[in-house]
N, C-alpha and C. Protein backbone atom coordinates (compact mmCIF):
# COMPACT_ATOMS: atom_id res chain seq x y z
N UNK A 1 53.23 28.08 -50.77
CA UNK A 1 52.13 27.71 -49.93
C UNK A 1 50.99 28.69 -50.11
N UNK A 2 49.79 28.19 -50.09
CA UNK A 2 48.41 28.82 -49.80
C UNK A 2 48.74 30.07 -48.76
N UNK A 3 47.83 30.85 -49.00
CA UNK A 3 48.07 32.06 -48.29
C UNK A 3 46.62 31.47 -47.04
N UNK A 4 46.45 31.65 -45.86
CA UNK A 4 45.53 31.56 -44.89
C UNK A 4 45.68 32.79 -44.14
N UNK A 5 44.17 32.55 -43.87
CA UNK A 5 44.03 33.87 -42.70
C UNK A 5 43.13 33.32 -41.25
N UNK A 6 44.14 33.23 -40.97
CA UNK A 6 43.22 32.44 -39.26
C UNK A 6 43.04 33.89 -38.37
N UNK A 7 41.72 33.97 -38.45
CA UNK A 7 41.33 35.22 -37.53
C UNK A 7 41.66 34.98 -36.38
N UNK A 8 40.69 33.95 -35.89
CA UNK A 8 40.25 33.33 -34.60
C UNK A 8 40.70 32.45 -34.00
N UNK A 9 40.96 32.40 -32.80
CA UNK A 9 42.54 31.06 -31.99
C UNK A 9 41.35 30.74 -31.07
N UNK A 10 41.08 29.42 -30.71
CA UNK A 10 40.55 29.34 -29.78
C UNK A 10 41.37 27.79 -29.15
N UNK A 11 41.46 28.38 -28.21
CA UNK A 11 42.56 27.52 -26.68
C UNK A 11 41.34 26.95 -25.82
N UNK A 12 41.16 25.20 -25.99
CA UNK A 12 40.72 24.36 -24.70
C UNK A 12 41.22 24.13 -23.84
N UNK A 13 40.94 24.86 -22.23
CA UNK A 13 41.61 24.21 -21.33
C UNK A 13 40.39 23.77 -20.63
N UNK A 14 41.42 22.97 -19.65
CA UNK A 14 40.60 22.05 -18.67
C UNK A 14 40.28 23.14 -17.55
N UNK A 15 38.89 23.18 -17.19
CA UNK A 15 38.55 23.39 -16.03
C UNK A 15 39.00 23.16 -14.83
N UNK A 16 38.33 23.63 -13.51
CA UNK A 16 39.07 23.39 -12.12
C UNK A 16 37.87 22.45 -11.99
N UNK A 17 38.44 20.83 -11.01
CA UNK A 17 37.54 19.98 -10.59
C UNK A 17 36.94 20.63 -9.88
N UNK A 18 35.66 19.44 -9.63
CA UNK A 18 34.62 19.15 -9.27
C UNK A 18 34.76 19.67 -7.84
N UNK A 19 36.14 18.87 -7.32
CA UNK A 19 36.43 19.09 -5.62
C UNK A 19 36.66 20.70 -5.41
N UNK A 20 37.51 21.35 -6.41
CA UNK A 20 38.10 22.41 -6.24
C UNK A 20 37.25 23.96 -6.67
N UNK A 21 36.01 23.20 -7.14
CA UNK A 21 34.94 24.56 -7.26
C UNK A 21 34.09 24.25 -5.87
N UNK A 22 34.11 23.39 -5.24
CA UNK A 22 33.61 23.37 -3.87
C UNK A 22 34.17 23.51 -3.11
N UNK A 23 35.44 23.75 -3.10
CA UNK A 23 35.82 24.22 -1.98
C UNK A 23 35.63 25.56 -0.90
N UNK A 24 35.72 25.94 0.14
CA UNK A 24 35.68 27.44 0.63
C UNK A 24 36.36 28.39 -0.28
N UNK A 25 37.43 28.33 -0.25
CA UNK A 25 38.11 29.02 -1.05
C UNK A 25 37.97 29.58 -2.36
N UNK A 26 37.15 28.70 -3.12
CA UNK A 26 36.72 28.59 -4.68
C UNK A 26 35.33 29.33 -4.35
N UNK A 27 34.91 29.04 -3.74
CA UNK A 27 33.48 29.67 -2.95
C UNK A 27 33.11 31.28 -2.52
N UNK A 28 34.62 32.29 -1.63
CA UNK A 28 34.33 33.12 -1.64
C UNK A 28 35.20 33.97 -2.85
N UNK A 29 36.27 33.40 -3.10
CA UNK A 29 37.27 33.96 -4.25
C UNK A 29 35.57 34.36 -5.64
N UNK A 30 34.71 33.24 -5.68
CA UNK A 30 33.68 33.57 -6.81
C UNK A 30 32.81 34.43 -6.69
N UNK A 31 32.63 34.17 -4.94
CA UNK A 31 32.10 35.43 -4.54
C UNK A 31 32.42 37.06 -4.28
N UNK A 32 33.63 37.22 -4.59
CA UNK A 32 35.00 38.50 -4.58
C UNK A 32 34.33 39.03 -5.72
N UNK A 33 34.50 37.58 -6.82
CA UNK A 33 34.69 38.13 -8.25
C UNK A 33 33.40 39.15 -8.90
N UNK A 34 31.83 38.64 -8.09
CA UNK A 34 30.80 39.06 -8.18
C UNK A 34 29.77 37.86 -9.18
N UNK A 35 30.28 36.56 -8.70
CA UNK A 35 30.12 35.68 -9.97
C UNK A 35 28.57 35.41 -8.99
N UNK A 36 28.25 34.45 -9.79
CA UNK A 36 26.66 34.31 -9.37
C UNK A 36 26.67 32.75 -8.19
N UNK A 37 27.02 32.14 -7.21
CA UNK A 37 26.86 31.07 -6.45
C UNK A 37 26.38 30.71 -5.78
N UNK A 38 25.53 29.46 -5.73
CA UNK A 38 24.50 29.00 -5.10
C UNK A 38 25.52 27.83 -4.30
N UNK A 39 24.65 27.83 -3.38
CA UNK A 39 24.93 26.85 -2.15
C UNK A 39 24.01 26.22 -1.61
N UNK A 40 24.13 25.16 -1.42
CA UNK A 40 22.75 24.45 -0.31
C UNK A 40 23.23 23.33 0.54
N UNK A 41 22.60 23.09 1.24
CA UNK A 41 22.88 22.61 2.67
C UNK A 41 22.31 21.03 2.51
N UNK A 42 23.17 20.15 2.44
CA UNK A 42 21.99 18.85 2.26
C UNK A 42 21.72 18.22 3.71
N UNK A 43 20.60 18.12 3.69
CA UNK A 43 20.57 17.51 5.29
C UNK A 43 20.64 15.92 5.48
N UNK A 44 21.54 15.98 7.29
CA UNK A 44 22.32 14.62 7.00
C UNK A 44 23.34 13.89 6.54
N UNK A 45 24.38 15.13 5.68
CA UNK A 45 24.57 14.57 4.15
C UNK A 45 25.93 14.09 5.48
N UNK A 46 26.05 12.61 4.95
CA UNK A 46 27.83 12.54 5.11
C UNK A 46 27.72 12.22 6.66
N UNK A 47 26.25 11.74 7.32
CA UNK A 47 26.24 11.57 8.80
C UNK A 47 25.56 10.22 8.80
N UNK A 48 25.54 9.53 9.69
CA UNK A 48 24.49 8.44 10.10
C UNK A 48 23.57 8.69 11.10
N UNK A 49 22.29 9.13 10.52
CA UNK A 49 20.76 9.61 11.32
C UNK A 49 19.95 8.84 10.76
N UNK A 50 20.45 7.34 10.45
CA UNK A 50 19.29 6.35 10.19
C UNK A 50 18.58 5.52 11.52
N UNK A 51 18.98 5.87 12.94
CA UNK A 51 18.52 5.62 13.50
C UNK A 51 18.27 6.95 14.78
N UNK A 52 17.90 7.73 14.48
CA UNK A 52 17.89 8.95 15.35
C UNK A 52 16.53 9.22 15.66
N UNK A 53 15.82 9.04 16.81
CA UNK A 53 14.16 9.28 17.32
C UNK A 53 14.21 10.53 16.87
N UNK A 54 12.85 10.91 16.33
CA UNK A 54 12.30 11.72 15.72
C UNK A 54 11.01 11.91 16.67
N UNK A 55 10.28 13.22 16.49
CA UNK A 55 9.28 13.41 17.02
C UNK A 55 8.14 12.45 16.36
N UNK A 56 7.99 12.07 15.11
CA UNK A 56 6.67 11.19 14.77
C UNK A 56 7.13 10.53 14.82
N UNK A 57 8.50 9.48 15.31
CA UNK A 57 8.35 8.25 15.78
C UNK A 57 7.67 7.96 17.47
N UNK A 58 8.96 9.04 17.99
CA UNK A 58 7.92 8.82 19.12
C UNK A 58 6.59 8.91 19.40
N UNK A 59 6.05 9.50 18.89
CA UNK A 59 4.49 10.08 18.76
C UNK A 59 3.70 8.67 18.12
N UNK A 60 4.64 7.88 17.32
CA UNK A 60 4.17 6.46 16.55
C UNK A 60 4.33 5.49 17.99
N UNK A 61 5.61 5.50 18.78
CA UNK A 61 5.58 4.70 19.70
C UNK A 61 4.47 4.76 20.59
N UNK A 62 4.18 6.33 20.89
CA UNK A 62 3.27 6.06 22.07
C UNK A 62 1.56 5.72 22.19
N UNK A 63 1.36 5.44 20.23
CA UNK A 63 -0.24 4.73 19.62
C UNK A 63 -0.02 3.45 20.18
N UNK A 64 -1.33 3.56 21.17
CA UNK A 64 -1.62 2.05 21.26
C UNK A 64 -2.89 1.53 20.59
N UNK A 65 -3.72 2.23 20.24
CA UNK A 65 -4.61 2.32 19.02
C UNK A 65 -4.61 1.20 17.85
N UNK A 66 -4.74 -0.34 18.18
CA UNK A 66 -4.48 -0.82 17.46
C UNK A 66 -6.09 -1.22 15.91
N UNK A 67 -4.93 -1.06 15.21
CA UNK A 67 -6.15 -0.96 13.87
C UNK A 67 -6.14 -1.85 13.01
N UNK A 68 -7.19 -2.83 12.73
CA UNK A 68 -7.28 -4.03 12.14
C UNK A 68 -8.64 -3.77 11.36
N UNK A 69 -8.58 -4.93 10.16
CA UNK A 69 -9.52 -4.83 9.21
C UNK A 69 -11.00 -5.55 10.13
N UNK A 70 -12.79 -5.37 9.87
CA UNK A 70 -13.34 -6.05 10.84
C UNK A 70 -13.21 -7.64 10.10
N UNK A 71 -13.68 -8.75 10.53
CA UNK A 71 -13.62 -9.73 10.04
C UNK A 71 -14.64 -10.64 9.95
N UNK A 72 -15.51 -11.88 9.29
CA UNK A 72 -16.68 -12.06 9.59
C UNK A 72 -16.85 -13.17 10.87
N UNK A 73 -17.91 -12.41 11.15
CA UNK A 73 -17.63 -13.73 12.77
C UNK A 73 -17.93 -14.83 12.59
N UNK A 74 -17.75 -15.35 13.25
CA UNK A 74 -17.59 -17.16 13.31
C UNK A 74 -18.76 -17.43 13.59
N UNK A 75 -19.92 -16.97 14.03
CA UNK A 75 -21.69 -17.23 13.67
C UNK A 75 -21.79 -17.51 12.23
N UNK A 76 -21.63 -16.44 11.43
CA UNK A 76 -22.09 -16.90 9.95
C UNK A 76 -20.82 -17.85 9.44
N UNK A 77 -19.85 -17.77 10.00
CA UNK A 77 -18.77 -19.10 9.24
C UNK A 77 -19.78 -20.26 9.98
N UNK A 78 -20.43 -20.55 10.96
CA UNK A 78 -20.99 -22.08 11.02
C UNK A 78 -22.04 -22.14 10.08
N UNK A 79 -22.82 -20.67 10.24
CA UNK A 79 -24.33 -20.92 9.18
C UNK A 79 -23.84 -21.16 8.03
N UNK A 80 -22.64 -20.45 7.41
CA UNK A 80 -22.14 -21.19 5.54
C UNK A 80 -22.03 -22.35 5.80
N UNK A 81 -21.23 -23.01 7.05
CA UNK A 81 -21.13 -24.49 6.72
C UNK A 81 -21.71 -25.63 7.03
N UNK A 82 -23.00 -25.16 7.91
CA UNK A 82 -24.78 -25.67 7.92
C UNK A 82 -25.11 -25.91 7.11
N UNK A 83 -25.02 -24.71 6.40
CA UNK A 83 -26.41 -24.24 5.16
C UNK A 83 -25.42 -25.38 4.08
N UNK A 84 -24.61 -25.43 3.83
CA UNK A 84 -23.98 -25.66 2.61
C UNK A 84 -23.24 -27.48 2.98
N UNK A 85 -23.54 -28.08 3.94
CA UNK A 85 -23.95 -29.42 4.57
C UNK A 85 -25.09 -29.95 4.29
N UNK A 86 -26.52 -29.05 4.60
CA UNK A 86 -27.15 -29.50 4.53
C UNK A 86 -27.72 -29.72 3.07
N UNK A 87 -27.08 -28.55 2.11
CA UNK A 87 -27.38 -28.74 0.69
C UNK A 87 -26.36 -30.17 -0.13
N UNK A 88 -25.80 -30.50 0.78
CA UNK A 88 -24.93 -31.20 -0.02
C UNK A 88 -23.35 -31.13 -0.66
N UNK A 89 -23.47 -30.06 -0.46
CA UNK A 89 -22.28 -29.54 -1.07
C UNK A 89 -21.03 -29.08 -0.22
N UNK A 90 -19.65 -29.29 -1.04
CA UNK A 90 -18.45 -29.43 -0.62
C UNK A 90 -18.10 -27.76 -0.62
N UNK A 91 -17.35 -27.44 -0.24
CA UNK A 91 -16.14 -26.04 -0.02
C UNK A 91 -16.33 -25.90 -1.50
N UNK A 92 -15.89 -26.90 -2.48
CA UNK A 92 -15.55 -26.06 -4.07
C UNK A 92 -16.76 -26.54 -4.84
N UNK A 93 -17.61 -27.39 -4.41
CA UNK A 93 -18.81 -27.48 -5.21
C UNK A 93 -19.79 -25.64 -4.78
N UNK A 94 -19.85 -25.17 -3.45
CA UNK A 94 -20.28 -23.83 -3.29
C UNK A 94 -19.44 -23.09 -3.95
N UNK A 95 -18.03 -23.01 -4.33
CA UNK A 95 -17.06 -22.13 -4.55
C UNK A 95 -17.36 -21.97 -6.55
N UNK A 96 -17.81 -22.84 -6.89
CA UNK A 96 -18.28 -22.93 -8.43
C UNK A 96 -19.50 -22.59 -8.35
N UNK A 97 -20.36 -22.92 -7.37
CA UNK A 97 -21.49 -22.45 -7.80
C UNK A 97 -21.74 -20.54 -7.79
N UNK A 98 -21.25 -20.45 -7.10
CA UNK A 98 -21.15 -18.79 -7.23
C UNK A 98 -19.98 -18.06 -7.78
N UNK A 99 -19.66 -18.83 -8.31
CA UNK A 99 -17.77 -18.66 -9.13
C UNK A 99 -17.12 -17.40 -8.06
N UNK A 100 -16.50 -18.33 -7.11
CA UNK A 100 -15.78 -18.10 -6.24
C UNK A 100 -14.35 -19.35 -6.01
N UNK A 101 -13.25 -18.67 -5.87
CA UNK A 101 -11.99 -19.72 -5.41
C UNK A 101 -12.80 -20.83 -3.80
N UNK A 102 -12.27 -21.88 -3.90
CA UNK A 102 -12.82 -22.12 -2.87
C UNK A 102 -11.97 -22.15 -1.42
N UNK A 103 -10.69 -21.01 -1.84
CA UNK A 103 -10.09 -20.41 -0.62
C UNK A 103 -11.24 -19.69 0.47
N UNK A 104 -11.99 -19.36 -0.70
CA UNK A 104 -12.82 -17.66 -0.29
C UNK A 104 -13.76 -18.53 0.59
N UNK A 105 -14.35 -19.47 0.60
CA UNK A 105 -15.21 -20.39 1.51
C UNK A 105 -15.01 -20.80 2.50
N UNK A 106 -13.54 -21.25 2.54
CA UNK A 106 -12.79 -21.80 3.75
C UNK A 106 -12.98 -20.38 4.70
N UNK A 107 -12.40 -19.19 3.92
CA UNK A 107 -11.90 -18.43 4.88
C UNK A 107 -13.13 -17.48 5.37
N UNK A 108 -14.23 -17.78 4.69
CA UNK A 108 -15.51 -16.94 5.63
C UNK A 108 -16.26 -17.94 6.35
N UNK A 109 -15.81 -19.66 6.15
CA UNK A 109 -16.80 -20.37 7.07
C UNK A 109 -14.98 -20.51 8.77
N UNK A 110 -14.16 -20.18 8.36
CA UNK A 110 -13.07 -19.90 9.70
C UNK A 110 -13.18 -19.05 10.39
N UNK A 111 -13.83 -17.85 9.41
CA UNK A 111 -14.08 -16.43 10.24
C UNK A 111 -12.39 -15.63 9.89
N UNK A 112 -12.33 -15.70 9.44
CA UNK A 112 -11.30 -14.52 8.51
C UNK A 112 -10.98 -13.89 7.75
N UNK A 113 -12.17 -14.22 7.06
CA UNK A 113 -12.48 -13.78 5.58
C UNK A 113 -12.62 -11.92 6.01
N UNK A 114 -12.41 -11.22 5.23
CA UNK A 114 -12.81 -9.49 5.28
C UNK A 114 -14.18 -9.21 4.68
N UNK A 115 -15.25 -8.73 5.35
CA UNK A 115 -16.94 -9.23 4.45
C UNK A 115 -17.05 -8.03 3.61
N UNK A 116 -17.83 -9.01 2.11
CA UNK A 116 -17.77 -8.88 1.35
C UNK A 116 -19.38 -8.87 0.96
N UNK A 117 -19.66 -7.30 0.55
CA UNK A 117 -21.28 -8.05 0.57
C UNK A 117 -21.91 -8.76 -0.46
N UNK A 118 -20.98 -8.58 -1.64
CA UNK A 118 -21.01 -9.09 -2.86
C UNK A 118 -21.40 -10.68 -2.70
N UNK A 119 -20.06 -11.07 -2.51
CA UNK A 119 -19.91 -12.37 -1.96
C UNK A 119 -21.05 -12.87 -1.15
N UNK A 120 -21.12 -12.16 0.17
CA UNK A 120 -22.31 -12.67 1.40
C UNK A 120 -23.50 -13.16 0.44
N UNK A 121 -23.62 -12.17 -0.20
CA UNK A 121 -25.04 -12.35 -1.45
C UNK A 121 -25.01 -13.04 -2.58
N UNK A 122 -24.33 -13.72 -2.48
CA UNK A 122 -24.03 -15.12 -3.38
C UNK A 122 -24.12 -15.99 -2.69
N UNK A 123 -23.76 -16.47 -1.30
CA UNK A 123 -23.92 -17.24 -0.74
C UNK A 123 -24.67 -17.66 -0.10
N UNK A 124 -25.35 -16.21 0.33
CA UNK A 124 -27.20 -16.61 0.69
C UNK A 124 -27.78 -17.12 -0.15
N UNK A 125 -27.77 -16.60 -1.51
CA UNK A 125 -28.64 -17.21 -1.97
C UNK A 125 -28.31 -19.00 -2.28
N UNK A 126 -27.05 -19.10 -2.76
CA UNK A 126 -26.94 -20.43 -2.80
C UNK A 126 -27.28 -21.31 -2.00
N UNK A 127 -26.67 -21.00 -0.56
CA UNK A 127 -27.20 -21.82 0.74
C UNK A 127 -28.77 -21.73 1.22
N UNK A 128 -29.61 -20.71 0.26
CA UNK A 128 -30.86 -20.74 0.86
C UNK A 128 -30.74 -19.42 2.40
N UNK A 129 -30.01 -19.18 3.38
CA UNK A 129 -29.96 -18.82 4.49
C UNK A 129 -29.49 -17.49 4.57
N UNK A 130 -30.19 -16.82 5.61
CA UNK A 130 -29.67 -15.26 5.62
C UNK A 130 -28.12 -14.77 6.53
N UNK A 131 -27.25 -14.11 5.67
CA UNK A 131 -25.86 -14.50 6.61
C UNK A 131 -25.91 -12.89 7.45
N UNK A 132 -26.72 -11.98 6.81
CA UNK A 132 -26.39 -10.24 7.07
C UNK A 132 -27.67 -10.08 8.16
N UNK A 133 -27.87 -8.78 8.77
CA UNK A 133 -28.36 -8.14 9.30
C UNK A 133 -28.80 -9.12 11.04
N UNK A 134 -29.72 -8.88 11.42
CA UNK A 134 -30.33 -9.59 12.68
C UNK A 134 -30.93 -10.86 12.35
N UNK A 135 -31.60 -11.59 11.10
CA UNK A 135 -31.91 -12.69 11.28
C UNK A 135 -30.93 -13.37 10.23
N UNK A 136 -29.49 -13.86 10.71
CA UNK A 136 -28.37 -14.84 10.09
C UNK A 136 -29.10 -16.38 10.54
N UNK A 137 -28.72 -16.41 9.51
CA UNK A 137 -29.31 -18.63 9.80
C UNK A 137 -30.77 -18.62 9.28
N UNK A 138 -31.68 -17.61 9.57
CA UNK A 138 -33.01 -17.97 9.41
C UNK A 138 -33.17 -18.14 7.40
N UNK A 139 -33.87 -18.83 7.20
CA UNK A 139 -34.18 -19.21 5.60
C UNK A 139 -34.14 -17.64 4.96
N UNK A 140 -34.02 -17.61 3.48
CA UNK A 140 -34.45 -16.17 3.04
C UNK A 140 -36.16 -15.93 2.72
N UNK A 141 -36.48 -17.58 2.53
CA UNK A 141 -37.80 -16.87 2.47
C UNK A 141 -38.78 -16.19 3.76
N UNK A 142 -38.81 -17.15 4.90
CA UNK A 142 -38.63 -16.81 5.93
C UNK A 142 -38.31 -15.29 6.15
N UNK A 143 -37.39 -14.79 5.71
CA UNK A 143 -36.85 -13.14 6.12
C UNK A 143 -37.50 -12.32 5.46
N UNK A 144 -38.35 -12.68 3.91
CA UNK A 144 -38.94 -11.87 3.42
C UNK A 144 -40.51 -11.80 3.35
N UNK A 145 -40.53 -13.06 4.07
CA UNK A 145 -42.31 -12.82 4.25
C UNK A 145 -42.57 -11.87 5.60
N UNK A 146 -41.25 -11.83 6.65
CA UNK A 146 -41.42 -10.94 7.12
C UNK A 146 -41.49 -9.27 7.24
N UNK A 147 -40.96 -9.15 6.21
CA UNK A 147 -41.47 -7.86 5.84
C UNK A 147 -42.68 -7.34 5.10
């Protein structure tokens, strides 16, 4: 036979589980040894505090502060659907003419629409009529000879 020279032996063993390096025991024995171990505290862990009052809930319960987007009032929802009667035109014949869905028509001549000044100013001009400031309904030319 070949002559060999095995310097080096090296032996795999299995480690101590997962459970058994967490344990107390495994915990201060590493700590005896001078080994380096971290610990941390998870909060909650292993409890049910999915329904436990908290200070910012209560503090949420006791807002009565209710907060809503403003909406356009139901004055200029009749003047869009004046102005846009008297031109002739349907919900989606205005809704093309200013390339708009003609959801968006329904819901600012109902008064629910969220105002849009973009929009408002497409629709004045189409309908001819002023929908913004103190004179709504009156013509635009009308509004600008007054100034």
């Amino acid at each position: 036979m070949a002559e060999c020279d095995w310097d080096t032996v090296t032996v795999l063993r299995k480690k101590g589980s997962a459970a058994q390096s967490k344990s107390k025991q495994a915990v201060t024995a590493a700590q005896r040894k001078g080994e380096a171990v971290e610990t941390s505290k998870k909060w909650a862990a292993g409890q049910n505090k999915q329904h436990v009052v908290t200070k910012n809930t209560a503090k949420l319960d006791r807002e009565t502060e209710e907060l809503s987007h403003q909406r356009v009032p139901l004055e200029v929802g009749k003047v869009i659907q004046q102005g846009r009667q008297n031109k002739g035109l349907t919900q989606k014949d205005l809704a093309t003419k200013i390339n708009e869905k003609p959801q968006i028509i329904a819901e600012y001549e109902c008064g629910k629409a969220i105002p849009n000044n973009q929009v408002m100013g497409k629709i004045e001009r189409a309908i001819g009529l002023k929908l913004r400031g103190k004179d709504i309904g009156l013509p635009l030319e009308a509004c600008s000879k007054k100034k």
